[in-house]
N, C-alpha and C. Protein backbone atom coordinates (compact mmCIF):
# COMPACT_ATOMS: atom_id res chain seq x y z
N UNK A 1 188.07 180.76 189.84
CA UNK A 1 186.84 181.14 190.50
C UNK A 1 185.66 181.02 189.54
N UNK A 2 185.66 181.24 188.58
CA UNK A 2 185.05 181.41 187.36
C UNK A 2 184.35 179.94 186.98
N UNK A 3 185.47 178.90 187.17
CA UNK A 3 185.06 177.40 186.60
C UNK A 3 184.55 176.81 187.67
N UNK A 4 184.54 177.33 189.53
CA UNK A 4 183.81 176.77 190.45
C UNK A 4 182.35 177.71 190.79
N UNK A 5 182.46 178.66 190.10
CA UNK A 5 180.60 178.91 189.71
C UNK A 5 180.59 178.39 188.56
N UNK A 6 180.57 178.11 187.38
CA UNK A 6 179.94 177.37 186.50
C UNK A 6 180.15 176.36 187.16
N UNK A 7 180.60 175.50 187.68
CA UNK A 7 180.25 174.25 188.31
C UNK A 7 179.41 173.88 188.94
N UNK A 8 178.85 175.03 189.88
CA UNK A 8 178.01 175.21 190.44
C UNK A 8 176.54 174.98 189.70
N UNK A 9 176.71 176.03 188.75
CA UNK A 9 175.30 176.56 188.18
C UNK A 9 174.88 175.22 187.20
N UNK A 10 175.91 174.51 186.34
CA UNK A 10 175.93 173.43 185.46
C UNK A 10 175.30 172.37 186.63
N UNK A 11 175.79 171.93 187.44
CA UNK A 11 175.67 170.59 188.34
C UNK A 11 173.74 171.28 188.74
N UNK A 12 173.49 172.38 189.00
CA UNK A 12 172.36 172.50 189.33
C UNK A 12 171.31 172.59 188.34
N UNK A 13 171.92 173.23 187.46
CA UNK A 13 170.98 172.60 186.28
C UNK A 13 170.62 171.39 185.58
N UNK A 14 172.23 170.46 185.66
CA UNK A 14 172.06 169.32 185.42
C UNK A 14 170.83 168.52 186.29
N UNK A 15 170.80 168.53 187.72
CA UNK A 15 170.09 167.80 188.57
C UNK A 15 168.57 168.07 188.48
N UNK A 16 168.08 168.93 188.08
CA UNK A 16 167.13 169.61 187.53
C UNK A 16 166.69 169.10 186.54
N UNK A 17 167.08 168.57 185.20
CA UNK A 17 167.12 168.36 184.18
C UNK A 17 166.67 166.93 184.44
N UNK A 18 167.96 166.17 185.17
CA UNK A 18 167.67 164.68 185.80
C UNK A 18 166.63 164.07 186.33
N UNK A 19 166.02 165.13 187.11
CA UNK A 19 164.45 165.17 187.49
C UNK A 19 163.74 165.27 187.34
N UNK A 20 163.35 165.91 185.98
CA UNK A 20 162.41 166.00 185.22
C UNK A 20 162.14 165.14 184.27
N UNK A 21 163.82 164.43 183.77
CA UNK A 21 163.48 163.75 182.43
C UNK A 21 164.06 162.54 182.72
N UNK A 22 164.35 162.11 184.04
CA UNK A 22 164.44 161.02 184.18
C UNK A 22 165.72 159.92 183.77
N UNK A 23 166.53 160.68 182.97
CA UNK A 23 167.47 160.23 182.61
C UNK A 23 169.08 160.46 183.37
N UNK A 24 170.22 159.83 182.74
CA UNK A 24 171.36 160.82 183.54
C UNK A 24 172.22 161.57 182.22
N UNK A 25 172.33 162.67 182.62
CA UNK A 25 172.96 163.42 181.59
C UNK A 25 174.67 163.76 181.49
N UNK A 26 175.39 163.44 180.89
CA UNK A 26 176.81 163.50 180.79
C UNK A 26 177.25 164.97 181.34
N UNK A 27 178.03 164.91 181.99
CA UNK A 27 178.78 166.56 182.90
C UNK A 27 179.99 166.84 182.05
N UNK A 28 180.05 167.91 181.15
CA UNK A 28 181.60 168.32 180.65
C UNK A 28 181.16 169.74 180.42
N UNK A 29 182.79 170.01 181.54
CA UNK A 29 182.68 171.58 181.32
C UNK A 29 184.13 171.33 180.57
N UNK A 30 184.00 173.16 179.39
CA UNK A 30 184.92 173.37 178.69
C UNK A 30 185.51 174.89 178.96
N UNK A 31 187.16 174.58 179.36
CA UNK A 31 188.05 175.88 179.72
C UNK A 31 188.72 175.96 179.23
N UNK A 32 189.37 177.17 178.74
CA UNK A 32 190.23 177.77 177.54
C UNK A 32 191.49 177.88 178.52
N UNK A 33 191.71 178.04 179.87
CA UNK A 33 192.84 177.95 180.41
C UNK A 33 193.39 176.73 180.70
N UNK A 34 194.67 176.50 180.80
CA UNK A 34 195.54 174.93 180.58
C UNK A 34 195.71 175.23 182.14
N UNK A 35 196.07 176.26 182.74
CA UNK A 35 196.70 176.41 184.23
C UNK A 35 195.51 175.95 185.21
N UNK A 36 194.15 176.20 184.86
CA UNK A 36 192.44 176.22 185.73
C UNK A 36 192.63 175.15 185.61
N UNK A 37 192.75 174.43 184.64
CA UNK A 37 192.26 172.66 184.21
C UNK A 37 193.40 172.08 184.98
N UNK A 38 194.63 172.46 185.09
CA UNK A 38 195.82 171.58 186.24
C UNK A 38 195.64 171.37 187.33
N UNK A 39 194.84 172.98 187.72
CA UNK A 39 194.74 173.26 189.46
C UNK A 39 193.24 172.65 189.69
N UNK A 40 192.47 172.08 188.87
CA UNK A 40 191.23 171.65 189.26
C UNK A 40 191.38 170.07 189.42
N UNK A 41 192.40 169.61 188.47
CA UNK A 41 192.78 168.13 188.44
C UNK A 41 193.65 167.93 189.45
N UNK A 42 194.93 168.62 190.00
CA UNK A 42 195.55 168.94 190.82
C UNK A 42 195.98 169.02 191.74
N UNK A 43 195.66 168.77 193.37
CA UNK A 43 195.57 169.62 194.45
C UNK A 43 197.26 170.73 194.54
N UNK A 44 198.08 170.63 193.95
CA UNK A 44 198.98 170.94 194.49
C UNK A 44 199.20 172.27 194.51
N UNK A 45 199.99 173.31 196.01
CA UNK A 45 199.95 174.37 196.84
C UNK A 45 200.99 175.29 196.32
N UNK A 46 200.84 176.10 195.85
CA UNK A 46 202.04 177.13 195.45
C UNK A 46 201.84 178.51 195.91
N UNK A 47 203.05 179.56 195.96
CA UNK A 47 203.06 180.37 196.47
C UNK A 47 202.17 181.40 195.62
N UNK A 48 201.72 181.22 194.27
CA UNK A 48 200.46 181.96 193.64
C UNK A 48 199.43 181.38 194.10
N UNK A 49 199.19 180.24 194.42
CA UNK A 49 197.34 179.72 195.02
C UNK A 49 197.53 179.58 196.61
N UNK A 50 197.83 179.98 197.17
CA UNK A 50 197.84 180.22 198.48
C UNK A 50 196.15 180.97 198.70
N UNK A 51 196.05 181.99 197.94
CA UNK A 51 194.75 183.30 198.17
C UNK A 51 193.74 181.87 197.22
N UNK A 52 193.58 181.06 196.72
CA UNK A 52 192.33 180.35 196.50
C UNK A 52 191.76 179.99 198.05
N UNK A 53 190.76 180.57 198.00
CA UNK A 53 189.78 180.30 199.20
C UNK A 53 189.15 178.23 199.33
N UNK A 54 188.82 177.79 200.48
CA UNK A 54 188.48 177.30 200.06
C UNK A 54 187.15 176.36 199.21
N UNK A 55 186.35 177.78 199.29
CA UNK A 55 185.26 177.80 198.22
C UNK A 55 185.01 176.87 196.76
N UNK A 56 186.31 177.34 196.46
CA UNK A 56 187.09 176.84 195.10
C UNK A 56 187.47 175.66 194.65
N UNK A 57 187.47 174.84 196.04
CA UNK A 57 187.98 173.60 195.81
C UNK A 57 186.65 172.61 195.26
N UNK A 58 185.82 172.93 195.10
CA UNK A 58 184.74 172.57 194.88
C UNK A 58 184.58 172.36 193.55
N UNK A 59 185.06 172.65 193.00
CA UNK A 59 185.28 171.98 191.40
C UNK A 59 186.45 170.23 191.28
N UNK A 60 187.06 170.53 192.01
CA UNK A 60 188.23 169.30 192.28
C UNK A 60 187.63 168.33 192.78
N UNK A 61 186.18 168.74 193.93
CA UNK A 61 185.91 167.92 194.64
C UNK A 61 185.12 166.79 193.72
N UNK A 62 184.06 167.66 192.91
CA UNK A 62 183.27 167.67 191.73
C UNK A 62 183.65 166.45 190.84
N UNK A 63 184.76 166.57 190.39
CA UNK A 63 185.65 165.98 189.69
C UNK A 63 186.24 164.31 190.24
N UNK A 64 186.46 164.54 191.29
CA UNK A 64 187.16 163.25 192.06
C UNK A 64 185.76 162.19 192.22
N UNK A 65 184.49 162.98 192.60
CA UNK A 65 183.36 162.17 193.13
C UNK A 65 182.86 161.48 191.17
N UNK A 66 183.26 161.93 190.68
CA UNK A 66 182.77 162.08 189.18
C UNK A 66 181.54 162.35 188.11
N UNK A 67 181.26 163.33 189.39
CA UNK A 67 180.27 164.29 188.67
C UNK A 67 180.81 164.90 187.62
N UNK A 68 181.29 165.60 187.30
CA UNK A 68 181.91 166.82 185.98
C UNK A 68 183.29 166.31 185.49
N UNK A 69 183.60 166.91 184.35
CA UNK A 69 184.48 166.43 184.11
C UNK A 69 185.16 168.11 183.16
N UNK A 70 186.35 168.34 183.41
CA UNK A 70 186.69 169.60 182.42
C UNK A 70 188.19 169.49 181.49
N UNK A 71 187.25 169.61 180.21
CA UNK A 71 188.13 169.48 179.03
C UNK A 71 188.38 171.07 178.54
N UNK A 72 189.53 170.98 177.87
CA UNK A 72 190.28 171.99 177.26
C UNK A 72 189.59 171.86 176.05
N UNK A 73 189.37 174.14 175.60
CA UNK A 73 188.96 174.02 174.41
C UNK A 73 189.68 175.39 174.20
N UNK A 74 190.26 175.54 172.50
CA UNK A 74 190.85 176.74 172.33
C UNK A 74 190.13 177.90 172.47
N UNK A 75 190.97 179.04 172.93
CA UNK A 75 190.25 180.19 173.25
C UNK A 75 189.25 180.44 172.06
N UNK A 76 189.91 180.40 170.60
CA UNK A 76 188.67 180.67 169.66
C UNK A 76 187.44 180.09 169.86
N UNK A 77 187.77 178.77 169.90
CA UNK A 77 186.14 178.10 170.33
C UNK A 77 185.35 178.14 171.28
N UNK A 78 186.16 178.77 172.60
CA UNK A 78 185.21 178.89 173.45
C UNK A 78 184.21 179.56 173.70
């Protein structure tokens, strides 16, 4: 839930940014969880993601069109 509002808020700032300065700016979000980054690359249905709304899918969607892109970073660094 967490990485489909920052997706949100990033993609809107990005477009913002785009508009002003005219350029296109590279999309990478960074998540310290390995399980978020599977289920966002993912679609697949299990009896723990059943309760993902589908609000959520909106990071996957994000991803496929190739707007954003989300890389793994260790919890220290994040």
């Amino acid at each position: 839930m967490a990485l489909a509002m920052t997706t949100r808020h990033h993609l809107w700032l990005t477009r913002g940014s785009q508009e002003i300065l005219k350029v296109d700016i590279p999309t990478a979000l960074f998540c310290d969880s390995n399980a978020t980054i599977d289920r966002a690359y993912n679609p697949k249905l299990n009896e723990r993601s059943k309760h993902i709304d589908v609000a959520y899918h909106f990071t996957r969607e994000q991803i496929n069109k190739g707007n954003v892109s989300v890389m793994h970073v260790p919890s220290e660094e994040n």
